[in-house]
C-alpha atoms as a PDB file:
ATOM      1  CA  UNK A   1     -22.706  26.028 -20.631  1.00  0.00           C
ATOM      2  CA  UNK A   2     -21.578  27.523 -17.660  1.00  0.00           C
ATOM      3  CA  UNK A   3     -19.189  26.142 -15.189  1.00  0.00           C
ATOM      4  CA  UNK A   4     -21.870  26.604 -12.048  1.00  0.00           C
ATOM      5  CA  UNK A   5     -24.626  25.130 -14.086  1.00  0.00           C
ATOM      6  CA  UNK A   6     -24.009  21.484 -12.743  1.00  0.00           C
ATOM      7  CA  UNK A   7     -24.667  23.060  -9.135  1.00  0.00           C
ATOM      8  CA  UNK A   8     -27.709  25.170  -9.539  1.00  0.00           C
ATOM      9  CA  UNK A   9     -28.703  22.497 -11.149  1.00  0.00           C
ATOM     10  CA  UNK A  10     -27.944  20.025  -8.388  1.00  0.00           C
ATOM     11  CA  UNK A  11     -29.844  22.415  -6.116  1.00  0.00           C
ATOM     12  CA  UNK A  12     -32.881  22.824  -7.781  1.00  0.00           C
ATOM     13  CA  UNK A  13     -33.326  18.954  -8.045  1.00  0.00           C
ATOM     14  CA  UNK A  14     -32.588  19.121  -4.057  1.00  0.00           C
ATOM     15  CA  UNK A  15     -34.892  21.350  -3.332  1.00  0.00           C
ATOM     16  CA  UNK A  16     -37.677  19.349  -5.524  1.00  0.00           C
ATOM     17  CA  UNK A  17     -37.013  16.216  -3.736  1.00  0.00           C
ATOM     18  CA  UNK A  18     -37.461  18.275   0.140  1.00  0.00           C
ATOM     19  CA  UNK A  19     -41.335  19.880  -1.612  1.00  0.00           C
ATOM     20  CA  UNK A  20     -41.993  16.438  -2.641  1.00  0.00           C
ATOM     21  CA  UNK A  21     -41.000  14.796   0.444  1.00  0.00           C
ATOM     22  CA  UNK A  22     -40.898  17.111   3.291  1.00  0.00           C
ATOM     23  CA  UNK A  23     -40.757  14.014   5.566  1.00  0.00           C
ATOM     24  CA  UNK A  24     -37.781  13.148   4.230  1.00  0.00           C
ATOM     25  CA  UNK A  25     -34.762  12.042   6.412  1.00  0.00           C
ATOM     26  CA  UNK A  26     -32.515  15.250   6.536  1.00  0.00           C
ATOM     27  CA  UNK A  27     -29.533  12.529   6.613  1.00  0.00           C
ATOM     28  CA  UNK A  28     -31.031  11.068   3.291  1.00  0.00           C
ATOM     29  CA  UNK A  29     -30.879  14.766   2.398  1.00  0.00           C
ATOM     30  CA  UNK A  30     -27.235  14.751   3.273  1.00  0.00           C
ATOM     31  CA  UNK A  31     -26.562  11.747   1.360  1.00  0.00           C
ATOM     32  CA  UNK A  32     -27.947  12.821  -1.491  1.00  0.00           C
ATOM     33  CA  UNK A  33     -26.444  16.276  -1.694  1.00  0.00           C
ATOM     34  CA  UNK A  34     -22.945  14.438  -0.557  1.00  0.00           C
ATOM     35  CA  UNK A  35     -23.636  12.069  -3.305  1.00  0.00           C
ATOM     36  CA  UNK A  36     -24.317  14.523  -5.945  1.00  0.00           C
ATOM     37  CA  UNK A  37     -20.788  16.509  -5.093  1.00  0.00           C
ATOM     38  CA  UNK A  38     -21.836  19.164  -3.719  1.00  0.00           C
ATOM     39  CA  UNK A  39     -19.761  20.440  -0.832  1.00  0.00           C
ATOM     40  CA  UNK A  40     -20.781  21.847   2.581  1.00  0.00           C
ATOM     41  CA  UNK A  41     -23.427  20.941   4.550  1.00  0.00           C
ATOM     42  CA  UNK A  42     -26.875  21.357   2.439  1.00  0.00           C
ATOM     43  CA  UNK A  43     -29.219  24.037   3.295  1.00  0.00           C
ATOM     44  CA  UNK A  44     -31.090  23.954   6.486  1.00  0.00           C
ATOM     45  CA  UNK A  45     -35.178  22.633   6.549  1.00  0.00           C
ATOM     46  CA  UNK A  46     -36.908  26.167   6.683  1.00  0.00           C
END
């Protein structure tokens, strides 16, 4: 396994949850992305 795997990984689910909830609370978005380690602000709604 690679060492990046974790975060791609992390992203993708990210980016799932923002399709499947576009409503979503970008500070739930936050605290999620916080939560899962990432570091950085997570990427901006399009």
């Amino acid at each position: 396994m690679q060492k990046g795997d974790g975060a791609v990984r992390r992203c993708e689910r990210l980016e799932q949850i923002r399709r499947m909830d576009p409503e979503k609370d970008v500070l739930e978005i936050h605290r999620l992305w916080q939560r899962a380690g990432a570091h950085g602000d997570p990427p901006q709604q399009p």
